[in-house]
Protein backbone atom coordinates (compact mmCIF):
# COMPACT_ATOMS: atom_id res chain seq x y z
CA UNK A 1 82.19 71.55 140.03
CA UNK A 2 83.32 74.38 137.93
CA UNK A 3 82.73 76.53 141.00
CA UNK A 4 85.26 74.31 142.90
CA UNK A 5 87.85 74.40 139.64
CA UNK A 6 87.52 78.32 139.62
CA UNK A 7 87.74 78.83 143.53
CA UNK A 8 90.67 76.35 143.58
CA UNK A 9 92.58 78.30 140.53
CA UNK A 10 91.88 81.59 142.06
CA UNK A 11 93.42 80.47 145.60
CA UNK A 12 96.66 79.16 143.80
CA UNK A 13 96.79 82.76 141.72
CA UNK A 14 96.48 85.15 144.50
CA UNK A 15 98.85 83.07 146.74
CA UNK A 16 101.69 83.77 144.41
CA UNK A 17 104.04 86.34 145.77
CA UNK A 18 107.22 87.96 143.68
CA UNK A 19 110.61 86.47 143.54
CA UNK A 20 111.82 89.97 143.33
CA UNK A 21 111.70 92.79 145.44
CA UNK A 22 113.58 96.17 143.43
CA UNK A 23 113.45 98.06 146.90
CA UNK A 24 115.57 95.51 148.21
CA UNK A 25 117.82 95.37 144.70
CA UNK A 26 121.86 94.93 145.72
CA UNK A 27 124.42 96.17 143.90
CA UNK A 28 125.79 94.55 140.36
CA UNK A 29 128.40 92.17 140.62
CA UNK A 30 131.91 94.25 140.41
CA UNK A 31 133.35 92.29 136.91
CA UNK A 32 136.06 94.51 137.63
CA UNK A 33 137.34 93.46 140.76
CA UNK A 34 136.95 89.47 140.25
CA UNK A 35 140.30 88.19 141.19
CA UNK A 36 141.55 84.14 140.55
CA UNK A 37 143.11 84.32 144.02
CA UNK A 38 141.53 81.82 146.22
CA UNK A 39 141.64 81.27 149.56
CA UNK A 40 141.12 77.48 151.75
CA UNK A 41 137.82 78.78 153.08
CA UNK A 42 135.39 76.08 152.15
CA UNK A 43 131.29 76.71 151.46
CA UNK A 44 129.03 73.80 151.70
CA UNK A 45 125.04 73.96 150.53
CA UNK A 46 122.82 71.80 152.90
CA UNK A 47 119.14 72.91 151.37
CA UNK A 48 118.53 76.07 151.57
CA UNK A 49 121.15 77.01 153.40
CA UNK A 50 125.17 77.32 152.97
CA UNK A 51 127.90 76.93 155.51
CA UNK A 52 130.85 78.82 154.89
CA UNK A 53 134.14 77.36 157.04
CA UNK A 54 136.88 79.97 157.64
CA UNK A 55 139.87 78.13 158.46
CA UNK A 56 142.31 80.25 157.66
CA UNK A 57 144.35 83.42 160.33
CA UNK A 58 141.83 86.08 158.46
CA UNK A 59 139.29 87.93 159.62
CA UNK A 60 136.93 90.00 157.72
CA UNK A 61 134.25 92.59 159.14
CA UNK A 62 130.91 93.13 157.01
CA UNK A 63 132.30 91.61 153.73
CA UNK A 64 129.56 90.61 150.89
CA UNK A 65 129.23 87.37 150.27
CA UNK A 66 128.93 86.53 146.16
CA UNK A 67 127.55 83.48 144.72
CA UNK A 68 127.70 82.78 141.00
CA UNK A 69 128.26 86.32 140.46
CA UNK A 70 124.66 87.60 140.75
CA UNK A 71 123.93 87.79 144.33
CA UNK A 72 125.14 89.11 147.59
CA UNK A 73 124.67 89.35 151.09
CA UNK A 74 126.36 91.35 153.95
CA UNK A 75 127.20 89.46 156.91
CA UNK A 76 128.26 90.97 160.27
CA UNK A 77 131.59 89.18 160.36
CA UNK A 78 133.69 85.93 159.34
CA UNK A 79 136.22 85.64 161.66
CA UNK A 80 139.17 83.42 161.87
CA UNK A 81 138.59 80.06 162.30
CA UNK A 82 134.43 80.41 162.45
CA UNK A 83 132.12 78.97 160.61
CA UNK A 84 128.81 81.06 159.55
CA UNK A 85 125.17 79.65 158.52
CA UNK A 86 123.62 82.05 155.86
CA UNK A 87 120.12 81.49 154.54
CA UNK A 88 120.29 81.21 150.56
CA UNK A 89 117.01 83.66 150.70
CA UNK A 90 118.93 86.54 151.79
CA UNK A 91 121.04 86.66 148.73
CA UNK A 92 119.42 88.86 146.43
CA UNK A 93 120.58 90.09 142.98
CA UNK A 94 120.74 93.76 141.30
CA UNK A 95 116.86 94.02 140.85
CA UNK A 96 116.17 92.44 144.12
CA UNK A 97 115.45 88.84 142.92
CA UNK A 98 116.42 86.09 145.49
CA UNK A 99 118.94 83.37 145.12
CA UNK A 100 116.32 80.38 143.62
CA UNK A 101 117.41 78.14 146.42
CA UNK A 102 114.87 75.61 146.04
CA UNK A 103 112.99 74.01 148.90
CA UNK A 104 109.15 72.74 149.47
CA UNK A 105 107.37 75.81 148.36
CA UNK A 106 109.34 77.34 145.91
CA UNK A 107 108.36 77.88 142.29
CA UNK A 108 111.49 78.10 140.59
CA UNK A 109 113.98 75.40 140.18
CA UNK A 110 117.08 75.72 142.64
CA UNK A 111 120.21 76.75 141.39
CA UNK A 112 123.54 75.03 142.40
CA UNK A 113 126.06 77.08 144.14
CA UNK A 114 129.48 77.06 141.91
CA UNK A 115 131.38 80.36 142.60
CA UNK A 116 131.67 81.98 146.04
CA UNK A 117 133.58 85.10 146.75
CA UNK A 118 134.16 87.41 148.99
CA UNK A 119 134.39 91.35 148.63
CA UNK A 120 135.86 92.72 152.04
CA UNK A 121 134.61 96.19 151.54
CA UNK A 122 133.30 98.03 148.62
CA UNK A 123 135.89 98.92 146.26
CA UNK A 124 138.44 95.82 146.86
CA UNK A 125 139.04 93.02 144.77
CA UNK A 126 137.33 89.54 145.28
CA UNK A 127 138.59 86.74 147.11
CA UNK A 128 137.29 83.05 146.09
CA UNK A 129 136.03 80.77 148.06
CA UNK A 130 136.26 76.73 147.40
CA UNK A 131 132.53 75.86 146.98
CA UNK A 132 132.20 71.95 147.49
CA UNK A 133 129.38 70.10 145.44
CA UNK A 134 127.15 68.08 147.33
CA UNK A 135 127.61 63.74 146.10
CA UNK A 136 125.70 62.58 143.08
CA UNK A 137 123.77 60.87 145.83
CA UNK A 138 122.39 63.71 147.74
């Protein structure tokens, strides 16, 4: 039995892998450049995942994405009028650590999404985004 015990223990332990990845560390949020102008482009968190709807005349090409002011992605585009699927697992923070989005076989508790932002290239201010919470329900 404790043979069983042991093996099991030893299976959990070496199937751990590292939130964090420092070669894949993204740059630290830009304090500087956060900005209280907000645009009516609405982000919605369904799991794992967030929907961002664009619905206003601008465009932006390979802006970083910002949520809670800790991680970022680079998406190919957000054009006018789209609407863009991102995967919360390809945010990652300054020492590479990914967005604790939760889901069946994550070990870390999922953070909400509360501030969204968007930096069209390096250098510019930030834009906000209008993040809307899920219901009490969901």
């Amino acid at each position: 039995m404790r043979w069983i015990i042991s093996m099991l223990v030893l299976l959990l332990v070496s199937c751990h892998v590292p939130d964090f990845d420092p070669s894949r560390a993204r740059a630290a949020y830009p304090y500087e450049l956060h900005t209280t102008e907000t645009l009516p482009v609405e982000v919605f968190r369904d799991g794992t995942t967030i929907s961002i709807v664009n619905a206003t005349a601008r465009s932006w090409d390979a802006p970083t994405i910002w949520l809670n002011q800790s991680y970022s992605a680079q998406i190919a585009r957000l054009a006018a009028g789209q609407t863009v699927q991102l995967d919360l697992t390809n945010f990652r923070d300054n020492i590479g650590e990914t967005y604790p989005a939760g889901g069946l076989w994550s070990s870390r508790r999922s953070m909400p999404v509360r501030l969204v932002e968007v930096q069209p290239v390096p250098g510019e201010p930030l834009i906000g985004f209008v993040a809307i919470r899920p219901s009490e329900s969901e």
